[in-house]
Every structure is written in structure tokens, then in C-alpha cells.
Protein backbone atom coordinates (compact mmCIF):
# COMPACT_ATOMS: atom_id res chain seq x y z
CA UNK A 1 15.67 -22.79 14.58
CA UNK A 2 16.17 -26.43 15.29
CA UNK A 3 13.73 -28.42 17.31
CA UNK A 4 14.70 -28.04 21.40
CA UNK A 5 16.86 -25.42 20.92
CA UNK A 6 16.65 -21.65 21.73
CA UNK A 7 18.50 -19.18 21.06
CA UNK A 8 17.90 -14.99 20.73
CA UNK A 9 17.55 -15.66 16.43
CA UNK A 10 19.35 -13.98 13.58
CA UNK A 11 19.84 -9.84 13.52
CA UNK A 12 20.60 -8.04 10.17
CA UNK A 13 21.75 -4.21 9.69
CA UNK A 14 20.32 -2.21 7.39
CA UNK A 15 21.22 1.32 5.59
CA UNK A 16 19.84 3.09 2.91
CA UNK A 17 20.30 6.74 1.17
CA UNK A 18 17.42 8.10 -0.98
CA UNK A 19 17.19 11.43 -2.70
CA UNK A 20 14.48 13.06 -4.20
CA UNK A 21 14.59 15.85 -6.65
CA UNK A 22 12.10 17.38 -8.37
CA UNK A 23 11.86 19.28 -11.84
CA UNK A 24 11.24 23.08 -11.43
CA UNK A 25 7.94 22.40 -13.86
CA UNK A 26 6.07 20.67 -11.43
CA UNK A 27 5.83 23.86 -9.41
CA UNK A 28 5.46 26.15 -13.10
CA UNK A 29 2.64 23.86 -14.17
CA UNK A 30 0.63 24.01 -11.20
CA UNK A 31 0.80 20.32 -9.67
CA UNK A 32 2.87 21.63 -6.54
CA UNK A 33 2.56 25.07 -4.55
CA UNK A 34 6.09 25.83 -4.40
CA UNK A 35 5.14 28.03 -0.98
CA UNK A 36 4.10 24.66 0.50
CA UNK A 37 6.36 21.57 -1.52
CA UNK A 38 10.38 21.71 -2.08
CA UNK A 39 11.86 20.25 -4.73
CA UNK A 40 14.50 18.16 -3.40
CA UNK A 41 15.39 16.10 -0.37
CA UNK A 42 17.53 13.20 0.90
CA UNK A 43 16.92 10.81 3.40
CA UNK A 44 19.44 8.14 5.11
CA UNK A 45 17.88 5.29 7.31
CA UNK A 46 19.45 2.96 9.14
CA UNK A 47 17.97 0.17 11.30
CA UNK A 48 18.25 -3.34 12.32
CA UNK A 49 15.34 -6.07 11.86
CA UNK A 50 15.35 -9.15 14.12
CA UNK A 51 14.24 -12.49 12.86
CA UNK A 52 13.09 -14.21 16.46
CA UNK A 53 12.05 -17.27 14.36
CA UNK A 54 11.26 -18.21 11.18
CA UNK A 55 7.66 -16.70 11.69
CA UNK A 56 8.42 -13.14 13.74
CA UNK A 57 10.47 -10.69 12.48
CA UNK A 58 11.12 -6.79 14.02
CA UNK A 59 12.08 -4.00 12.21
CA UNK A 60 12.97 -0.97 14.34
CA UNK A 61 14.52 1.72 11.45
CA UNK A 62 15.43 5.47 12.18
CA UNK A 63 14.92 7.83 9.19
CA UNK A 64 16.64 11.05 8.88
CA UNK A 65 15.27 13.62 6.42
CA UNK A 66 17.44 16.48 4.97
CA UNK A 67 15.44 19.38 2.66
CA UNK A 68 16.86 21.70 0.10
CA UNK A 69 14.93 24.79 1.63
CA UNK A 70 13.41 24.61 5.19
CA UNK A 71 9.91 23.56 5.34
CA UNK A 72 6.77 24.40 7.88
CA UNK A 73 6.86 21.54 11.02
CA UNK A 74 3.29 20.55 11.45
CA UNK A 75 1.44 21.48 13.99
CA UNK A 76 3.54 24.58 14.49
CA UNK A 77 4.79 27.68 12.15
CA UNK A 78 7.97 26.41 12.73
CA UNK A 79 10.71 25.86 9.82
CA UNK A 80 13.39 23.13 9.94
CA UNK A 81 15.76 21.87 7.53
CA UNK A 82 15.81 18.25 8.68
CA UNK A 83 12.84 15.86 10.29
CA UNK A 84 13.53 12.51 12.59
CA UNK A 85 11.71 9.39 12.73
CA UNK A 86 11.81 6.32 14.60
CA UNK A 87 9.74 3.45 14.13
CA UNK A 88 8.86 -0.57 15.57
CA UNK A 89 7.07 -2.63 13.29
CA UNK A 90 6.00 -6.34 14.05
CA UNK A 91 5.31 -9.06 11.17
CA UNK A 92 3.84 -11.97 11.89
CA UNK A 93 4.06 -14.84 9.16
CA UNK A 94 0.96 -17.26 9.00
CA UNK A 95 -0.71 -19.80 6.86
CA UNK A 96 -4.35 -20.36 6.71
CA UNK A 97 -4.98 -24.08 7.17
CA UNK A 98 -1.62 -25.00 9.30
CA UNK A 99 2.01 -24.87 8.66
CA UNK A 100 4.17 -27.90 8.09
CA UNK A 101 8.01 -27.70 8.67
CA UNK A 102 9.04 -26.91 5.18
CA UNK A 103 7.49 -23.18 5.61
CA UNK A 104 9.80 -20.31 5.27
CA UNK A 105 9.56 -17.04 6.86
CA UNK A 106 9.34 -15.38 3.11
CA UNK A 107 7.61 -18.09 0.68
CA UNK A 108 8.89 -18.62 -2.52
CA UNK A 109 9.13 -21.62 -5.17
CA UNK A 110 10.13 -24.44 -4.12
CA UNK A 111 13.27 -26.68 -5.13
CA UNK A 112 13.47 -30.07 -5.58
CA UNK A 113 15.40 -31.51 -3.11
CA UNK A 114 17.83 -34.69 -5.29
CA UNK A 115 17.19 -38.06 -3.82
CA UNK A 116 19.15 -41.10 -4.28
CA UNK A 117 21.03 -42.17 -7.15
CA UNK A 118 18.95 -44.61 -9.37
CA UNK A 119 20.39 -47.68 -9.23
């Protein structure tokens, strides 16, 4: 953001599709009960995060778990096939010692800006 001016920052859409699936042997060779543990499962997220400045940034994503074989919903005896979650997280970027204006929300190397022509 510029100095004196305001504005509601930058937004940026997210998506994602993750599977997981799991060899039958680590159920055979005893790492996983298979009573408990499934051996496959996909999950799509999609979100949004908002950069308010170049300090404070907001994720808000909502996952959506899909499994193979129904599994046991804790606290209950109840079996479902798919799970939702939604979730806020906050992060706050800071500097021990002060921040200048050169500081980026994500630090990373630094390039050398070219100055004037020798001449």
C-alpha cells in the first residue's frame, strides 16, 4: 500500500485436490489396523486468503474430505464417508529490531535495484 492511501488490500483464490492412497502392506505388516485406518482418500479445498497489508494476511480455507470406505466420526459410533472443515487463520509478519520500507510481507533475497548510467 502506498503512503495515505487505503484501500480493502489484495484477495487471492485458492483450490487444491489431494489424494491419498495407501499400499494394502501397510495394513498386512502391522503399521495400520485396517478396522481403524483406510487406505485411500481425497480431499479438495478451496479458500481465499486476504493480504490487508503487506504485514497481515487471512486465510479462511474449507476442506472437504472423501474416504474409500466409511470411517468412525469421533466422538460418536457414527460412520461417514466424507468429513467438513472450515478454518480462519491470522499471520502476522514482524521483524525484531524495526522494519524499514523495503520489507516484504514474505522475505526473500534481495535485488539490486540499477542506478544511473556511469558517465
Amino acid at each position: 500500500m502506498r503512503r495515505d492511501r487505503f484501500g480493502l488490500g489484495a484477495f487471492e483464490v485458492t483450490a487444491r485436490y489431494s489424494l491419498l492412497d495407501l499400499d494394502r502392506r501397510v495394513f498386512t505388516a502391522g503399521l495400520a489396523d485396517p478396522n481403524l485406518w483406510r487406505n485411500r482418500a481425497g480431499m479438495i479445498i478451496v479458500g481465499f486468503n486476504w493480504y490487508l497489508n503487506k504485514f497481515v494476511k487471512v486465510y479462511f480455507d474449507w476442506e472437504h474430505a472423501m474416504f474409500a470406505q466409511p470411517v468412525y466420526d469421533a466422538p460418536g459410533p457414527k460412520l461417514q464417508k466424507t468429513s467438513d472443515l472450515f478454518w480462519l487463520r491470522f499471520q502476522v509478519y514482524f521483524r525484531p529490531g524495526g522494519l524499514n520500507q523495503r520489507d516484504e510481507l514474505t522475505p526473500g533475497p534481495r535485488i539490486p535495484r540499477p542506478g544511473p548510467a556511469p558517465g
